[in-house]
Protein backbone atom coordinates (compact mmCIF):
# COMPACT_ATOMS: atom_id res chain seq x y z
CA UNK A 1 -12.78 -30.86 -28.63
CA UNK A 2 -13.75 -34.09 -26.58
CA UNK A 3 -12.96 -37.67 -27.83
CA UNK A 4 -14.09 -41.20 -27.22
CA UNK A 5 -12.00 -44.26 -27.81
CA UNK A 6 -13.78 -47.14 -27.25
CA UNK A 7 -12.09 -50.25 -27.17
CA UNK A 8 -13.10 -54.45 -25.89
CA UNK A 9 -16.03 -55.28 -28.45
CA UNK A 10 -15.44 -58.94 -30.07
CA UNK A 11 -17.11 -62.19 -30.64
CA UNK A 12 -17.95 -64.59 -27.49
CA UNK A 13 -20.79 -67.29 -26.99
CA UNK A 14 -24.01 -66.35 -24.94
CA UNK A 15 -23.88 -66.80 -21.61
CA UNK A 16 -20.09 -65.40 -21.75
CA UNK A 17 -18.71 -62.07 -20.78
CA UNK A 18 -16.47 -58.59 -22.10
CA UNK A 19 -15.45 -55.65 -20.70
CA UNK A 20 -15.43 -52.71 -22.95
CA UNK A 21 -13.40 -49.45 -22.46
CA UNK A 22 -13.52 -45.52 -23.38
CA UNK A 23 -10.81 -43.78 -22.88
CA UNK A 24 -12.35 -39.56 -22.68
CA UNK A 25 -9.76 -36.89 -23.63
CA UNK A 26 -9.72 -33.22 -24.88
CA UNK A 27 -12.18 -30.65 -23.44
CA UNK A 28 -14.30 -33.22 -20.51
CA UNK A 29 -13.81 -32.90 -17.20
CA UNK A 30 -15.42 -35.30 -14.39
CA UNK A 31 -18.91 -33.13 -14.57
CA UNK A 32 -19.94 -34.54 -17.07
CA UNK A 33 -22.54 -37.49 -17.44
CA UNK A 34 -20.84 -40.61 -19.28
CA UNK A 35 -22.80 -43.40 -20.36
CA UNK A 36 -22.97 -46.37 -23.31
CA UNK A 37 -25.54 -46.74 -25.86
CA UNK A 38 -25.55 -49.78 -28.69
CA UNK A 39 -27.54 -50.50 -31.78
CA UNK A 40 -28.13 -53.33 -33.30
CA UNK A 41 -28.80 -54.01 -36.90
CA UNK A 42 -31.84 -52.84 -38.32
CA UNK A 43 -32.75 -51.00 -35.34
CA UNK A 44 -32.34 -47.88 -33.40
CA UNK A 45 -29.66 -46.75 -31.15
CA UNK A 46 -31.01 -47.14 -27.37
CA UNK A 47 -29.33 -45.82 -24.13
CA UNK A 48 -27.86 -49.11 -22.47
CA UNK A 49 -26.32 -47.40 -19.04
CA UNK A 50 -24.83 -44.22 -17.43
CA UNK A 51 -23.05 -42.58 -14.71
CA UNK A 52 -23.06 -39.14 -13.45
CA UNK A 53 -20.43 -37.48 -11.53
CA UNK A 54 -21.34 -38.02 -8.34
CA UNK A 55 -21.68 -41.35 -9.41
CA UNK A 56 -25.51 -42.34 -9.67
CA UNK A 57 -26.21 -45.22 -11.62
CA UNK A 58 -29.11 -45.98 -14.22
CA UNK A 59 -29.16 -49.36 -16.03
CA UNK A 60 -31.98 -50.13 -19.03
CA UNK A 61 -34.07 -52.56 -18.36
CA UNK A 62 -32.95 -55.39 -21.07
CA UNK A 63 -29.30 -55.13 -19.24
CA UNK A 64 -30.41 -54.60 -15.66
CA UNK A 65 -28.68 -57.27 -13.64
CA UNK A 66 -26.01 -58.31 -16.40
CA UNK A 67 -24.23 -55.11 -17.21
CA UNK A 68 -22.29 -53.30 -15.04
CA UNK A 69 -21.09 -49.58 -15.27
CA UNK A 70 -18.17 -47.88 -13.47
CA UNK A 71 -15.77 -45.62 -14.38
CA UNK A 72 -11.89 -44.54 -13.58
CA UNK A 73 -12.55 -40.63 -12.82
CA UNK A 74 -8.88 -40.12 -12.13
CA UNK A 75 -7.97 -41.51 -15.54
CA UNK A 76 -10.93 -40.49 -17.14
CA UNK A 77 -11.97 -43.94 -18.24
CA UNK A 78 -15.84 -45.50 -18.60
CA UNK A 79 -16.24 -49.94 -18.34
CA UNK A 80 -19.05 -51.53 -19.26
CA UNK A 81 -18.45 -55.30 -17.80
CA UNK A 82 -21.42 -57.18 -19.18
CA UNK A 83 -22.11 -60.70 -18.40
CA UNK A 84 -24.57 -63.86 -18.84
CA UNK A 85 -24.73 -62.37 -22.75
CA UNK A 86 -27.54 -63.09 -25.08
CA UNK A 87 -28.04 -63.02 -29.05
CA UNK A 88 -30.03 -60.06 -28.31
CA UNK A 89 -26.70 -57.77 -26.83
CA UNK A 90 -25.49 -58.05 -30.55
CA UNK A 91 -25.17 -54.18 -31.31
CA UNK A 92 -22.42 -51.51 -31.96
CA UNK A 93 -21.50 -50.06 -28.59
CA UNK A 94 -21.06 -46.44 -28.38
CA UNK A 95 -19.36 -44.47 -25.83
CA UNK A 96 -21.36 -41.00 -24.81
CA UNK A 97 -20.58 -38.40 -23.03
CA UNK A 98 -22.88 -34.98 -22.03
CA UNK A 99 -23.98 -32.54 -19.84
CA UNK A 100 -27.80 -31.09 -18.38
CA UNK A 101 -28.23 -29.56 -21.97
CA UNK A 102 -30.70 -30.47 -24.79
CA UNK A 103 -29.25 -33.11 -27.46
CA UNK A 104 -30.80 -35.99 -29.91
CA UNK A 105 -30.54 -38.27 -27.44
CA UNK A 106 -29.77 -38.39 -23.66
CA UNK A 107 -30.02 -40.80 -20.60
CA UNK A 108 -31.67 -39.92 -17.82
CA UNK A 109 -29.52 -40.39 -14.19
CA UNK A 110 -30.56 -40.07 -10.96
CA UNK A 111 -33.54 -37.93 -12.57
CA UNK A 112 -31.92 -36.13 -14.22
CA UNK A 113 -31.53 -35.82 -18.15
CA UNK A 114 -28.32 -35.30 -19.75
CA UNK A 115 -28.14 -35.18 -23.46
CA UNK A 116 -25.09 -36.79 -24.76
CA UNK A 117 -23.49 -34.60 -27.03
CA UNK A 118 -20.30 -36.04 -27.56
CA UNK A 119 -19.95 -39.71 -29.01
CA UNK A 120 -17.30 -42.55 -29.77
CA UNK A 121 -17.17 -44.18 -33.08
CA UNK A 122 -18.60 -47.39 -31.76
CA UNK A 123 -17.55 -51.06 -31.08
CA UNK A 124 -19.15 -54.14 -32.49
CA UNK A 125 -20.03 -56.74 -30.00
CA UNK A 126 -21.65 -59.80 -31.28
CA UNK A 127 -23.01 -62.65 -29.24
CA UNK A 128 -23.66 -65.99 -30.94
CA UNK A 129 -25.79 -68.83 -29.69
């Protein structure tokens, strides 16, 4: 059994910043592949960042330069510190977690894919203008 808390979503202005958290516990260990997707409404969920455990680093294009990733491996805990928000970045933010195995959806770090198996039940960020 692995969970995903994810906590930091809110309201801010564009141009401002959050942090969001997840919190993994249960069954996940630091091999595994943690990342952050989001969707926003009336669209479909897309892979926003992840980290592997040697700690490569992919970012999506539409966040590439704003967002950044890291994660806590000795507490088990995955950031996402995004900045210079737009309109756009209006999505539920989920927390994922996976391994080099087949799943509905997966990121692909350091060229590698990792389907995320495991996800949190989302945060709502929303990003006015």
């Amino acid at each position: 059994q692995v969970e995903l808390m994810e906590s930091g979503g809110g309201s801010v202005q564009a141009g401002g910043s959050l942090t969001l958290s997840c919190v993994a516990s249960g069954s996940i260990d630091n091999s595994y592949t943690m990342g952050w997707f989001r969707q926003a409404p009336g669209k479909e969920r897309e892979g926003v960042a992840g980290i592997d455990s040697d700690g490569r680093i992919m970012y999506e294009a539409p966040v590439k330069g704003r967002f950044t990733i890291s994660k806590d491996y000795a507490q088990k805990i995955l950031y996402l510190k995004m900045n210079s928000l737009k309109p756009e970045d209006t999505a539920v933010y989920y927390c994922v977690a996976g391994g080099p195995r087949r799943a509905d959806m997966g990121l692909v770090v350091g060229g590698r894919y990792y389907g995320m198996e495991y996800w949190g039940k989302g945060t709502l960020v929303t990003v006015s203008s």
